[in-house]
C-alpha atoms as a PDB file:
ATOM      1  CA  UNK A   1     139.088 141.100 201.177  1.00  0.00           C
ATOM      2  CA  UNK A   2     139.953 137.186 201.875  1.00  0.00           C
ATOM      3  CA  UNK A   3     142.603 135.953 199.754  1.00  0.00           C
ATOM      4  CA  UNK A   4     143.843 132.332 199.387  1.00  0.00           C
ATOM      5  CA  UNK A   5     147.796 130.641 198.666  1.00  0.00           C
ATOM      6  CA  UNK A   6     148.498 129.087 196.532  1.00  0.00           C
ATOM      7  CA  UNK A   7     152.099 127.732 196.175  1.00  0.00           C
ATOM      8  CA  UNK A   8     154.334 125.414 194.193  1.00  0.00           C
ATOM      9  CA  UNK A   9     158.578 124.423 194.630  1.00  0.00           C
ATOM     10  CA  UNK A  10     160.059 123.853 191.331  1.00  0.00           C
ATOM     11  CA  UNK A  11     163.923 123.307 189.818  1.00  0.00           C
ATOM     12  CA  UNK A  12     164.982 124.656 186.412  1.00  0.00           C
ATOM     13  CA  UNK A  13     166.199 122.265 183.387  1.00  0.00           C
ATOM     14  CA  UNK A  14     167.572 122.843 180.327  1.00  0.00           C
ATOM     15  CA  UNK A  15     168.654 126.414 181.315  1.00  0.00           C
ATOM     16  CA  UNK A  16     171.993 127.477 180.301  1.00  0.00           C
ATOM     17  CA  UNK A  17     173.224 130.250 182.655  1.00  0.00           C
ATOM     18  CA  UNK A  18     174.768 133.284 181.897  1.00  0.00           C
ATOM     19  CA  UNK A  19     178.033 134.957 183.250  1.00  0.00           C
ATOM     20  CA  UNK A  20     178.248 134.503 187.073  1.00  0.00           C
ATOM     21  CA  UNK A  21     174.595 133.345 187.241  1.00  0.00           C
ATOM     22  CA  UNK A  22     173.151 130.468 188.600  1.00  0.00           C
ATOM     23  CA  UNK A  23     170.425 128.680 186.240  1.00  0.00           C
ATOM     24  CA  UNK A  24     167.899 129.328 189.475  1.00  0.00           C
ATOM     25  CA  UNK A  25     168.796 132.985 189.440  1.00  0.00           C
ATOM     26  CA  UNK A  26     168.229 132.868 186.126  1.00  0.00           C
ATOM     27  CA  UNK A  27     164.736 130.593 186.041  1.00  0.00           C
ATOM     28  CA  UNK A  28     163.532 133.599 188.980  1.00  0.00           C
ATOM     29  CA  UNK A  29     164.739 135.947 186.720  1.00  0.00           C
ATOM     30  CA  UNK A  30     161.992 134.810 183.788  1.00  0.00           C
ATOM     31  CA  UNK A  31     159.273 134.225 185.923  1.00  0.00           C
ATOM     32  CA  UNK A  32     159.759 138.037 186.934  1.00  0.00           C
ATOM     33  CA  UNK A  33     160.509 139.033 183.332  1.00  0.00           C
ATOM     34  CA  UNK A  34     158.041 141.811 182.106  1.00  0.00           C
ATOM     35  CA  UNK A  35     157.147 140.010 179.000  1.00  0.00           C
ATOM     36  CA  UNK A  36     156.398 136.818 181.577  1.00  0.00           C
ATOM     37  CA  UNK A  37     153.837 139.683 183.769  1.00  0.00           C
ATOM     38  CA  UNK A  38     152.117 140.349 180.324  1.00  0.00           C
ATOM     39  CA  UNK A  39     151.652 136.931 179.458  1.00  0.00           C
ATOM     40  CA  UNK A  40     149.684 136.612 182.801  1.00  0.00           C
ATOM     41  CA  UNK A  41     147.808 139.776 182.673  1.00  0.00           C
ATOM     42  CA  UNK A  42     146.298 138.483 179.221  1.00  0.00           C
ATOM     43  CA  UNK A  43     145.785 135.108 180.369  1.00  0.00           C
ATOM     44  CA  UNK A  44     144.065 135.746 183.796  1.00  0.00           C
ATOM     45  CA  UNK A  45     142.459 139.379 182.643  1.00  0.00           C
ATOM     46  CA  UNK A  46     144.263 140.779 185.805  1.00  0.00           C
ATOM     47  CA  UNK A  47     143.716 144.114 185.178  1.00  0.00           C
ATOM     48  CA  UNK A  48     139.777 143.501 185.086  1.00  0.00           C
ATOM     49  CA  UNK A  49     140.343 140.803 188.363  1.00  0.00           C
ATOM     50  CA  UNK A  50     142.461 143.676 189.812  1.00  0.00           C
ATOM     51  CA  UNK A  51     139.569 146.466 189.304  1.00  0.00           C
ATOM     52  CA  UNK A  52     142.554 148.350 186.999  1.00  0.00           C
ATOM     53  CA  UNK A  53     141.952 149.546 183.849  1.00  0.00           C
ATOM     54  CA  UNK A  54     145.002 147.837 181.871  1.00  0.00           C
ATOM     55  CA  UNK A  55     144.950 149.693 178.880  1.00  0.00           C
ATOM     56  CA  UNK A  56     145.114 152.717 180.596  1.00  0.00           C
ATOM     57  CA  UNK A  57     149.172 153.477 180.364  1.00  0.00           C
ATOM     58  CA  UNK A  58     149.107 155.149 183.532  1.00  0.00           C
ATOM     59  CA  UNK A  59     147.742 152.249 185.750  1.00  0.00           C
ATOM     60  CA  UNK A  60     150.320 150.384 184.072  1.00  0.00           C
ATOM     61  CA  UNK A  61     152.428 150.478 187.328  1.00  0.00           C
ATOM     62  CA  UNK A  62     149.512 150.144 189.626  1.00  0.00           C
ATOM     63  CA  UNK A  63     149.309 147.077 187.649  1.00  0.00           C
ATOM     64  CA  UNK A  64     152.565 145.661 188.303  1.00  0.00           C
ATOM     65  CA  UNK A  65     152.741 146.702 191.767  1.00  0.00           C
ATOM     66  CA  UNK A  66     149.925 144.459 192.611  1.00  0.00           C
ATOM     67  CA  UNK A  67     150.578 141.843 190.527  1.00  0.00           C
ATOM     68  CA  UNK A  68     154.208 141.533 192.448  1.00  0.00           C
ATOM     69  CA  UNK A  69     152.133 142.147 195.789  1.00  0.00           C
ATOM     70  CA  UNK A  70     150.071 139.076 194.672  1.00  0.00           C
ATOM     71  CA  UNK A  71     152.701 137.210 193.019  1.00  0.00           C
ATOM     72  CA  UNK A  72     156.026 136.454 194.858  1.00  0.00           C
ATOM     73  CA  UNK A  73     158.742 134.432 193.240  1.00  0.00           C
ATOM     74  CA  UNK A  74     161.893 133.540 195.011  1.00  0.00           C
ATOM     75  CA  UNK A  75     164.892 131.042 195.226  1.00  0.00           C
ATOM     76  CA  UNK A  76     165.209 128.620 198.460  1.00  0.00           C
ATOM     77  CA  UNK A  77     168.541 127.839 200.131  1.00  0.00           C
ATOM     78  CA  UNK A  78     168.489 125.039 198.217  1.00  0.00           C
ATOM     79  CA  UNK A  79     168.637 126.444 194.877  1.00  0.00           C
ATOM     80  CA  UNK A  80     165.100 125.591 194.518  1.00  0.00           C
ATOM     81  CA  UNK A  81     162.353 128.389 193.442  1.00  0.00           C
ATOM     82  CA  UNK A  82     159.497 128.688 195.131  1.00  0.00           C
ATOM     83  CA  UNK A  83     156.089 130.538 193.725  1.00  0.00           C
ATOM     84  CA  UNK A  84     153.276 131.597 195.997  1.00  0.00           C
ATOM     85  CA  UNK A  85     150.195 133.323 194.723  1.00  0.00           C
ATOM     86  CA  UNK A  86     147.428 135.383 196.455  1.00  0.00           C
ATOM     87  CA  UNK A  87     143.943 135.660 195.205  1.00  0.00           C
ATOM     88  CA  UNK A  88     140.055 136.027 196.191  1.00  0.00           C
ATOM     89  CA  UNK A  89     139.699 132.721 194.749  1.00  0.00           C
ATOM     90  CA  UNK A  90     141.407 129.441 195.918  1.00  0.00           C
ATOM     91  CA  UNK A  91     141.025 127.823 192.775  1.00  0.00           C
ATOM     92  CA  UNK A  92     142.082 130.565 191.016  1.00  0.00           C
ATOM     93  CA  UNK A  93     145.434 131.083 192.891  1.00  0.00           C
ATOM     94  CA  UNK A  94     145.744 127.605 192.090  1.00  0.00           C
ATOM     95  CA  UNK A  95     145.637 128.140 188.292  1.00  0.00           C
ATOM     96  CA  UNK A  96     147.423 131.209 187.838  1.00  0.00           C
ATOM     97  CA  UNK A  97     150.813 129.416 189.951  1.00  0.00           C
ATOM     98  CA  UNK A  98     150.302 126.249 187.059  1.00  0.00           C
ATOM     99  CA  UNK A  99     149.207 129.300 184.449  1.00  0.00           C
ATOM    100  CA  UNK A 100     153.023 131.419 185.812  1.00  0.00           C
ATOM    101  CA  UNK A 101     154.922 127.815 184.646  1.00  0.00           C
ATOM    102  CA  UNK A 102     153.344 127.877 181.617  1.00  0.00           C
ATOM    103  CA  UNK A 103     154.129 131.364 180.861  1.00  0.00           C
ATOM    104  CA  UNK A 104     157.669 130.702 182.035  1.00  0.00           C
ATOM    105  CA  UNK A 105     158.194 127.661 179.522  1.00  0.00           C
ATOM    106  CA  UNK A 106     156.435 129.743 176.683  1.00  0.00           C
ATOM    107  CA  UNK A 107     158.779 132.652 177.605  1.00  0.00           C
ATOM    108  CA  UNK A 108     162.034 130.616 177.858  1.00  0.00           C
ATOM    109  CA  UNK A 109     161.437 128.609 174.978  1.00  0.00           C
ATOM    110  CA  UNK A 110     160.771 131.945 172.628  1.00  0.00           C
ATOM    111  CA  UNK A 111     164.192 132.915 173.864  1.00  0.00           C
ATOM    112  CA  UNK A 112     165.585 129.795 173.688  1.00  0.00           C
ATOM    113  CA  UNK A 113     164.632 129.219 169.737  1.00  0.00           C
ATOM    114  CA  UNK A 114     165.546 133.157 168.636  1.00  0.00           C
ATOM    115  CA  UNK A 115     168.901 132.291 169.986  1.00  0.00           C
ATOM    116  CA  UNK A 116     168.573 129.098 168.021  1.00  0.00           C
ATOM    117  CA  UNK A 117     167.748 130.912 164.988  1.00  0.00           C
ATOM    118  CA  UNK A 118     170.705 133.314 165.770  1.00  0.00           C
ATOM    119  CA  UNK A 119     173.218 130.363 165.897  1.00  0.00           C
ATOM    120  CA  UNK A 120     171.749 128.369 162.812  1.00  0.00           C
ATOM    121  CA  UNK A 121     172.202 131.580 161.002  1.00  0.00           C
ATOM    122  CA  UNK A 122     175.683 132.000 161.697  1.00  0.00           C
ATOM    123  CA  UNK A 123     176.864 128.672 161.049  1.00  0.00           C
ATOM    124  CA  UNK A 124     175.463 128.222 157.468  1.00  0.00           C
ATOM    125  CA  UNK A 125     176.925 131.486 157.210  1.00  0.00           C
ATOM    126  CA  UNK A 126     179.875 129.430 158.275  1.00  0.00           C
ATOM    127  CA  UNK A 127     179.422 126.624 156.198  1.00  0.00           C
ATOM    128  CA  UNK A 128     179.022 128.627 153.080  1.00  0.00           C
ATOM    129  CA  UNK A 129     182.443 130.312 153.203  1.00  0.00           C
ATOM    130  CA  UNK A 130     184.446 126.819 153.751  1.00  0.00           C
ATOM    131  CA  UNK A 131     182.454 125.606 150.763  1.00  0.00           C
ATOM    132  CA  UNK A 132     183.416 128.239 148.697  1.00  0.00           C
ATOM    133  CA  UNK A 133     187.176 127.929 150.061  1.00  0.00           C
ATOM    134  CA  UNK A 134     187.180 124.289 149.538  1.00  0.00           C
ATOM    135  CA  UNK A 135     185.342 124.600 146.151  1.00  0.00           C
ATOM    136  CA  UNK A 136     188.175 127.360 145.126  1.00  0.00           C
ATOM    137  CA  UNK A 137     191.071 124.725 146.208  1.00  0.00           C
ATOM    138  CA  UNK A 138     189.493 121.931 144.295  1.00  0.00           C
ATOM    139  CA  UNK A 139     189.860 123.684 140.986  1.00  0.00           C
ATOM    140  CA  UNK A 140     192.906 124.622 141.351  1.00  0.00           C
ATOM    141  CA  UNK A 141     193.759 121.102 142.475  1.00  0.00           C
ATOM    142  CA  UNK A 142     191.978 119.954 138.871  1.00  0.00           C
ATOM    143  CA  UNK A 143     193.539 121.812 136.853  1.00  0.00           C
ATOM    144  CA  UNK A 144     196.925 120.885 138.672  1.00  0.00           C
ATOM    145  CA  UNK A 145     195.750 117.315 137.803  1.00  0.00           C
ATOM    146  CA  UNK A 146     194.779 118.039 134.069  1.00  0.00           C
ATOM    147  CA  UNK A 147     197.408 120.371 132.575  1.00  0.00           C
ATOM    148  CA  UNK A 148     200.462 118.668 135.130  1.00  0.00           C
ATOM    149  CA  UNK A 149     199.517 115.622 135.163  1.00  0.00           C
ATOM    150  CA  UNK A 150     199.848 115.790 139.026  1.00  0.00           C
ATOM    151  CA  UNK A 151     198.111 113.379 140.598  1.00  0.00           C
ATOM    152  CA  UNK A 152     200.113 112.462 144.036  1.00  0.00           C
ATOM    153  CA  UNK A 153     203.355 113.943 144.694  1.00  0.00           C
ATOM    154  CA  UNK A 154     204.971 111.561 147.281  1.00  0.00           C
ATOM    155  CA  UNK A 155     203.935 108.771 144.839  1.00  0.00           C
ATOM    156  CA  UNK A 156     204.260 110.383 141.736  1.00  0.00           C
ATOM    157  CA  UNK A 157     207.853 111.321 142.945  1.00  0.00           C
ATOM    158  CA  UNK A 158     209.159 107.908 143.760  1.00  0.00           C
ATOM    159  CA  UNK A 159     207.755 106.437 140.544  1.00  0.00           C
ATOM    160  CA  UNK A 160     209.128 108.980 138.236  1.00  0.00           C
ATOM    161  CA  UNK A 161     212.805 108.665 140.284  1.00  0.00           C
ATOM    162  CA  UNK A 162     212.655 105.030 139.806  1.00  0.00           C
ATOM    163  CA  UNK A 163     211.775 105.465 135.903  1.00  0.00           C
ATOM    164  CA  UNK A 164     214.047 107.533 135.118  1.00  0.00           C
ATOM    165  CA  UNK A 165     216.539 105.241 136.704  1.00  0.00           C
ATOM    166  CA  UNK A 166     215.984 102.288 134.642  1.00  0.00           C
ATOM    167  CA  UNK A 167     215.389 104.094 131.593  1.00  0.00           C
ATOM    168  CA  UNK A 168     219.150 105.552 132.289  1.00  0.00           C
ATOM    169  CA  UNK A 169     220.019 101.774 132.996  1.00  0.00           C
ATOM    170  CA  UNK A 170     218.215 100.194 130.008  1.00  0.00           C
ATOM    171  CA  UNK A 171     219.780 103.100 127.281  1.00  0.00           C
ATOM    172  CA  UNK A 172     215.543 103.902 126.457  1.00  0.00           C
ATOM    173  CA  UNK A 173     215.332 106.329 123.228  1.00  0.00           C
ATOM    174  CA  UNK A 174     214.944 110.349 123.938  1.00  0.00           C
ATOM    175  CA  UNK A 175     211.044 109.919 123.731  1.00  0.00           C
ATOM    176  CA  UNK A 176     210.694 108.122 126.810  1.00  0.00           C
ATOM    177  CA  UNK A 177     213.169 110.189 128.603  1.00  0.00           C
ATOM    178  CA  UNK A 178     211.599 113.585 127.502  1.00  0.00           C
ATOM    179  CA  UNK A 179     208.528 111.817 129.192  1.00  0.00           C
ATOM    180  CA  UNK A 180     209.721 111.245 132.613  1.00  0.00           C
ATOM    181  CA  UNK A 181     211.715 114.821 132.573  1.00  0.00           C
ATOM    182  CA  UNK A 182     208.114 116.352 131.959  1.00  0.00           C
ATOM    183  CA  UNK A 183     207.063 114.756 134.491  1.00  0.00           C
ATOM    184  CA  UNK A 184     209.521 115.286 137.018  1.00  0.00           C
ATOM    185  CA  UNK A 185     209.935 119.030 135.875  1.00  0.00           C
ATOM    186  CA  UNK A 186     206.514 119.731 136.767  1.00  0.00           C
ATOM    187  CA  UNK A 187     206.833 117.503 139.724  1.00  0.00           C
ATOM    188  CA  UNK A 188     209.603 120.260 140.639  1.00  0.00           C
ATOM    189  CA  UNK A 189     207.499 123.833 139.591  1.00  0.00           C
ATOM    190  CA  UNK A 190     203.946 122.748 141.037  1.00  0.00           C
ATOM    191  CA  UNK A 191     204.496 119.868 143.276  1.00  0.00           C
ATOM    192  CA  UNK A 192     205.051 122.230 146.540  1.00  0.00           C
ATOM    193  CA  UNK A 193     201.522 124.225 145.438  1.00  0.00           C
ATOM    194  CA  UNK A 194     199.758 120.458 144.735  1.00  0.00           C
ATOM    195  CA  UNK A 195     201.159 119.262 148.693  1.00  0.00           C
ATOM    196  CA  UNK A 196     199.957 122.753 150.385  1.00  0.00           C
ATOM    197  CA  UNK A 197     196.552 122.713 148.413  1.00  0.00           C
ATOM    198  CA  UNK A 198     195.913 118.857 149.831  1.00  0.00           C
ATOM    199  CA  UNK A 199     196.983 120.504 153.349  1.00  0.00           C
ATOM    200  CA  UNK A 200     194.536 122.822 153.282  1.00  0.00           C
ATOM    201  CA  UNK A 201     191.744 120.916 151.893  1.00  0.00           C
ATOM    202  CA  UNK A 202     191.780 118.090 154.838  1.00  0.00           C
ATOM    203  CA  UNK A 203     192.168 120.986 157.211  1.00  0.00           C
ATOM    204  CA  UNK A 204     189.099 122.999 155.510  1.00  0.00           C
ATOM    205  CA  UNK A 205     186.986 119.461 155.090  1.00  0.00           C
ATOM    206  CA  UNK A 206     187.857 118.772 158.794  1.00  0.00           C
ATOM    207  CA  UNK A 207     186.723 122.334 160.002  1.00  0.00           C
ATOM    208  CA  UNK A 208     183.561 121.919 157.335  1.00  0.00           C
ATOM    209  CA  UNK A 209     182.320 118.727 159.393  1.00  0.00           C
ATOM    210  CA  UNK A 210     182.509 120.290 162.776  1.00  0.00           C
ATOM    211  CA  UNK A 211     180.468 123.073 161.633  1.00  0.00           C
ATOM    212  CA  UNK A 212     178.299 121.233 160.049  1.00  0.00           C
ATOM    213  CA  UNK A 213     177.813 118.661 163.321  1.00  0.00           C
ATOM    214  CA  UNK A 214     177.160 121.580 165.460  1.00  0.00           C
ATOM    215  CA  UNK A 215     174.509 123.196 162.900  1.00  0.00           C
ATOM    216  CA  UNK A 216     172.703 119.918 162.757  1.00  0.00           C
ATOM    217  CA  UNK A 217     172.657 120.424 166.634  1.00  0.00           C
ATOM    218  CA  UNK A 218     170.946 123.542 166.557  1.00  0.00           C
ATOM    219  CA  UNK A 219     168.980 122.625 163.788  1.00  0.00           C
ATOM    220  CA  UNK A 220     167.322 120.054 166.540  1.00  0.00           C
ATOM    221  CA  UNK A 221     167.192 122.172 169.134  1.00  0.00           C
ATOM    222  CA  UNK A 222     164.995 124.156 167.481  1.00  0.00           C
ATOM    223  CA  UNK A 223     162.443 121.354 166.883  1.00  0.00           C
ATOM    224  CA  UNK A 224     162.351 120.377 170.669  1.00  0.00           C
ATOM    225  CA  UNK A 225     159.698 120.916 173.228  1.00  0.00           C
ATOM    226  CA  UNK A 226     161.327 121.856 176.326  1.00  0.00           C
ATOM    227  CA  UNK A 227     160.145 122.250 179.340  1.00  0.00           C
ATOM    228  CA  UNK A 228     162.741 124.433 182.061  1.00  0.00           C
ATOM    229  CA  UNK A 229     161.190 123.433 185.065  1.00  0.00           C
ATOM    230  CA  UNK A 230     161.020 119.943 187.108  1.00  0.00           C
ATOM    231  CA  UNK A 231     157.941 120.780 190.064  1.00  0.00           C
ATOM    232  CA  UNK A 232     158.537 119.247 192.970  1.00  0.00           C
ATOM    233  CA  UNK A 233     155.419 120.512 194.982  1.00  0.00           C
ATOM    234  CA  UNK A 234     152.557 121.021 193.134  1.00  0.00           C
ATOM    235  CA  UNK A 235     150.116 123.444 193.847  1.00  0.00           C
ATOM    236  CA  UNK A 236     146.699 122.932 195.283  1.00  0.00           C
ATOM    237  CA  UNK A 237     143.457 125.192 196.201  1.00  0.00           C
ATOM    238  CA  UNK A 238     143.691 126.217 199.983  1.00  0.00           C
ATOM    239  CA  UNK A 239     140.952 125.320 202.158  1.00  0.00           C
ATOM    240  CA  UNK A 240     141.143 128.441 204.548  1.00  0.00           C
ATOM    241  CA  UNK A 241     141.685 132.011 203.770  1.00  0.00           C
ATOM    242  CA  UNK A 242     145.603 132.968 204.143  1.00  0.00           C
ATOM    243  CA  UNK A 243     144.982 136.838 204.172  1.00  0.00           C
ATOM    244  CA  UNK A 244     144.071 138.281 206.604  1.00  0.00           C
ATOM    245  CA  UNK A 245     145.130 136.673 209.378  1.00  0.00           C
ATOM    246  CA  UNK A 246     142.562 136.078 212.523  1.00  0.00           C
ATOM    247  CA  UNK A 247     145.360 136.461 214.764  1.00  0.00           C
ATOM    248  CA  UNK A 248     146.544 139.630 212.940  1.00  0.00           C
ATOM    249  CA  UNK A 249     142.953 141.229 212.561  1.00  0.00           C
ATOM    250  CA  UNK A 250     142.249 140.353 216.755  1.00  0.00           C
ATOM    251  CA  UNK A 251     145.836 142.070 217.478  1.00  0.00           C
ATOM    252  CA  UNK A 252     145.418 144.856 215.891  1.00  0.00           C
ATOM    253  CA  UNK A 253     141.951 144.891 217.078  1.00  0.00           C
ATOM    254  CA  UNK A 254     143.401 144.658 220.736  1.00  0.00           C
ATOM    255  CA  UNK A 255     146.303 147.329 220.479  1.00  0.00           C
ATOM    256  CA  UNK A 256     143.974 149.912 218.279  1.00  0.00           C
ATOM    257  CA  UNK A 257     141.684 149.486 221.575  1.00  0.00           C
ATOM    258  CA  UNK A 258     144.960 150.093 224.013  1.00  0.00           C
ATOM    259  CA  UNK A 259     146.304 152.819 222.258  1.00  0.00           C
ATOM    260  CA  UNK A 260     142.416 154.484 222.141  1.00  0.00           C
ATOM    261  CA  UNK A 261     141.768 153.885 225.734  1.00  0.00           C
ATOM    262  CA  UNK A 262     145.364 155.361 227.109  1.00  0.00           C
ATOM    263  CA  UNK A 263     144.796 158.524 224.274  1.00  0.00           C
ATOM    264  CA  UNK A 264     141.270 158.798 226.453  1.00  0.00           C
ATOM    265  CA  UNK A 265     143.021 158.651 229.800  1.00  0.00           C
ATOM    266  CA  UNK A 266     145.363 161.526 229.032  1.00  0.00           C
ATOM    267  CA  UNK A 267     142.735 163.412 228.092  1.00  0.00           C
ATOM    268  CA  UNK A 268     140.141 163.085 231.448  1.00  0.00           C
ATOM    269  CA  UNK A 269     143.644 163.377 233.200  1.00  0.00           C
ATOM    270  CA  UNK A 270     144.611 166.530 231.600  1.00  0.00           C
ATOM    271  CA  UNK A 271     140.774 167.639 231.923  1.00  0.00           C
ATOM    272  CA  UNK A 272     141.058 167.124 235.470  1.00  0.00           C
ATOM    273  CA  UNK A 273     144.891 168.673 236.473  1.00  0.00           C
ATOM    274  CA  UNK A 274     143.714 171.889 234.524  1.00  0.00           C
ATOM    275  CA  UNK A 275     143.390 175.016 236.892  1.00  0.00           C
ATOM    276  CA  UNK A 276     140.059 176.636 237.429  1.00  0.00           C
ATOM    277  CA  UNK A 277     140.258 179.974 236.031  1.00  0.00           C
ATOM    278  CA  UNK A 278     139.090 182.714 239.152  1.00  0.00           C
END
């Protein structure tokens, strides 16, 4: 049966590879993706345009056999990918190359956003714990504040030094000295605990805002429409039949007829070398 090409040269975007991979290993990896075959075999009815039943589980690799014998996908030298499709139908070849993108990009954007999902997941997960740490530290902080009276520590420190100084200098009454020793005694008990909790709240808040810069990221990514392919040769319906070839048919034609005639010579040869029986 005829069958027409179809072909189209393509280069992946947006395509984050994996491991050792190349993103064009990868991109020729999805188009020959199982879940990228089943896409097409519900889009194009293959199994009805193949003559296979395709709800029959064992045609099921009937199927995919000639769907790959139909349907090559493979990278260039120069990291490009090339598709090439056979069918009865030149238009149709021509559809099901632009219908294998589309499947591609559907594919590779459903993995894309369940990654997506993955990752947004984790970092509110994320998020949530340095809240709770930072809300934790806060009241502690607070209460520091209300029951100490400990507002700054470097600050506090120097001011409560210098008051007690000039209260020493200007003879003030026990009152105002009992005062400033309050202050400077609890300066002394929960002033280390007040510096370490302001430590650890700028390096919490810090750690808060990346996470939350990189969730607002993903959170983006998941409302984009991607495409992961840039075509660079777009496909078009053939004017002449690619399979079979003339050439091929009229050669095998030619060396069927060889091989028949020298089989027939051996034979009137042997008929004729074979010894009459007396």
């Amino acid at each position: 049966k005829p069958k027409y090409k179809s072909t189209a040269t393509l280069y992946p975007v947006n395509i984050v590879p994996y491991s050792l991979e190349s993103s064009s290993e990868q991109l020729v990896q999805l188009f020959q993706s199982s879940d990228v075959r089943t896409l097409m075999v519900k889009k194009f009815n293959l199994g009805k345009r193949y003559n296979i039943e395709s709800k029959n589980p064992e045609n099921s690799i009937q199927l995919a056999e000639t769907y790959e014998e139909n349907i090559l996908i493979r990278k260039t030298e120069f990291e490009s990918i090339k598709i090439t499709v056979l069918d009865g139908n030149a238009d149709t070849a021509c559809a099901m190359v632009n219908g294998l993108i589309d499947c591609m990009n559907e594919q590779a954007k459903y993995i894309q956003r369940q990654k997506s999902k993955e990752n947004l997941k984790l970092y509110r997960t994320l998020l949530d714990e340095k809240l709770r740490q930072i809300d934790s530290l806060e009241l502690r902080n607070n209460m520091l504040r209300t029951q100490y009276g400990l507002l700054d520590y470097t600050v506090q420190s120097k001011a409560s030094t210098a008051s007690l100084l000039k209260l020493t200098s200007e003879g003030a009454s026990k009152e105002k000295f009992k005062a400033s020793d309050t202050l400077l005694k609890n300066l002394k008990e929960k002033g280390g605990e007040q510096i370490s909790i302001v430590k650890q709240l700028k390096g919490l808040y810090k750690s808060y805002n990346n996470i939350r810069d990189q969730y607002d990221l993903v959170k983006n990514d998941l409302a984009k429409e991607l495409t992961y392919a840039n075509v660079v040769s777009k496909p078009f319906p053939a004017d002449t039949k690619s399979y079979p070839v003339r050439t091929l048919i009229v050669s095998i034609f030619t060396l069927s007829t060889l091989l028949l005639g020298m089989l027939l010579f051996i034979l009137i040869e042997r008929g004729r070398t074979k010894p009459n029986a007396d």
